[in-house]
Protein backbone atom coordinates (compact mmCIF):
# COMPACT_ATOMS: atom_id res chain seq x y z
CA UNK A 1 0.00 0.00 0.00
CA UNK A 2 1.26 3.28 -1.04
CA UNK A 3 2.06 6.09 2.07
CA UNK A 4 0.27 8.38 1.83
CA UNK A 5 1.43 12.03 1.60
CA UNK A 6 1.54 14.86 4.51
CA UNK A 7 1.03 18.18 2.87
CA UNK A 8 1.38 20.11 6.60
CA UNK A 9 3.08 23.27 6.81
CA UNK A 10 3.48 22.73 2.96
CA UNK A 11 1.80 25.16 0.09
CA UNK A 12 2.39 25.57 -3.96
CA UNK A 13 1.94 28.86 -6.12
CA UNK A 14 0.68 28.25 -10.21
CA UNK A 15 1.25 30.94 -12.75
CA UNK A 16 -2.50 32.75 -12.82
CA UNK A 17 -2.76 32.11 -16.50
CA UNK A 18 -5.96 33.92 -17.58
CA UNK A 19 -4.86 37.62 -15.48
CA UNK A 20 -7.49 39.89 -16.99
CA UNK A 21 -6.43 43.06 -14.33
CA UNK A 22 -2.97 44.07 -12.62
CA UNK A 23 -5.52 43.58 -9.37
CA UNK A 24 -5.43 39.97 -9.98
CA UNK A 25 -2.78 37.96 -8.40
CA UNK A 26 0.47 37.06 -10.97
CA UNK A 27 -0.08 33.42 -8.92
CA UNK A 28 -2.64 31.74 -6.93
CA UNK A 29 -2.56 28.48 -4.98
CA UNK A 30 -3.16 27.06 -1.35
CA UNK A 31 -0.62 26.13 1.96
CA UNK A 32 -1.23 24.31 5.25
CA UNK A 33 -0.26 25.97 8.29
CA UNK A 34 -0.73 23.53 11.03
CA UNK A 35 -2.72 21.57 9.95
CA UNK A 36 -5.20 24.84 8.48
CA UNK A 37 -6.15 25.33 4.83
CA UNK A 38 -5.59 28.59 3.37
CA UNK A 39 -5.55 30.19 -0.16
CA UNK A 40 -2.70 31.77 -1.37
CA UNK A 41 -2.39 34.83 -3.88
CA UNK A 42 1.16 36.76 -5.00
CA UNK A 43 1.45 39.86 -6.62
CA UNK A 44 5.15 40.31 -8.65
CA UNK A 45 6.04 43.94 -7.65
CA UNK A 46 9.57 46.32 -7.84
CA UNK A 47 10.76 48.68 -5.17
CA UNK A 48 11.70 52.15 -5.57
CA UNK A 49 15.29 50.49 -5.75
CA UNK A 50 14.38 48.40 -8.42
CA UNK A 51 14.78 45.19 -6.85
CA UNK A 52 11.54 43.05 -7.33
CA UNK A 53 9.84 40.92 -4.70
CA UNK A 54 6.43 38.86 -4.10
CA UNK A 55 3.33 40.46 -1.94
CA UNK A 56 1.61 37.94 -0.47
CA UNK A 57 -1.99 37.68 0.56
CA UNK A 58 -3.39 34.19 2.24
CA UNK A 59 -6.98 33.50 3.43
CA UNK A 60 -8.59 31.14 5.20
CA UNK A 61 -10.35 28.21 2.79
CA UNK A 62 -13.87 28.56 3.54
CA UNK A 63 -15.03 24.93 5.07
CA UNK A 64 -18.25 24.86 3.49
CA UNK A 65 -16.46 25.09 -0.09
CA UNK A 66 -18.29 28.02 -1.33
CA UNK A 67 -16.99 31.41 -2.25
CA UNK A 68 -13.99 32.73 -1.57
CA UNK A 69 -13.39 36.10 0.76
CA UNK A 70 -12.20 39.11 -0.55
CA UNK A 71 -9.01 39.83 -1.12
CA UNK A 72 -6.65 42.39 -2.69
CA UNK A 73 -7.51 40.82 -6.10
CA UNK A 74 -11.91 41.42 -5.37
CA UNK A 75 -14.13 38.34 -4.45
CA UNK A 76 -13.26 35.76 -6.27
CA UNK A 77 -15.00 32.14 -6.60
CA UNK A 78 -12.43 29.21 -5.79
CA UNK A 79 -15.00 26.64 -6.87
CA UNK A 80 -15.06 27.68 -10.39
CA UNK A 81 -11.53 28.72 -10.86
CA UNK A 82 -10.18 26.33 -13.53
CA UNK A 83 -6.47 27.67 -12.35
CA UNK A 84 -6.88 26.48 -9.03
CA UNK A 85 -6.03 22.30 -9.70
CA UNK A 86 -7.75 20.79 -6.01
């Protein structure tokens, strides 16, 4: 029988592929914290000094499965999000 896998304290980030604002996250995905659920959304940004970084935004998976809380990007709904893959 095959072990199965732990994903705790473990997350992944996808390329948003259909972007249709600067709003909307460059990458969207999910991460366990302990054990917790949580979406993840990432914004590719530059300092004034020109270096660029990631912003980070992560909320809380709702348990009933339906939409998805605002964020920095608007409401958005997980459940029909063909980039999300789970």
């Amino acid at each position: 029988m095959a072990k199965q896998y732990d994903d705790t304290n473990r997350g992944a980030l996808f390329k948003e592929q259909d972007k249709q604002s600067d709003k909307h996250p460059d990458y969207k995905g999910s991460i366990n914290v302990d054990g917790t659920d949580y979406w993840l959304s990432a914004w590719i940004k530059e300092a004034e000094s020109g270096r660029k970084y990631m912003s980070l935004s992560v909320q809380p998976k709702d348990k009933q499965g339906s939409k998805r809380t605002a964020t920095k990007a608007g409401a958005t709904d997980a459940d029909s999000d063909p980039s999300i893959p789970f």
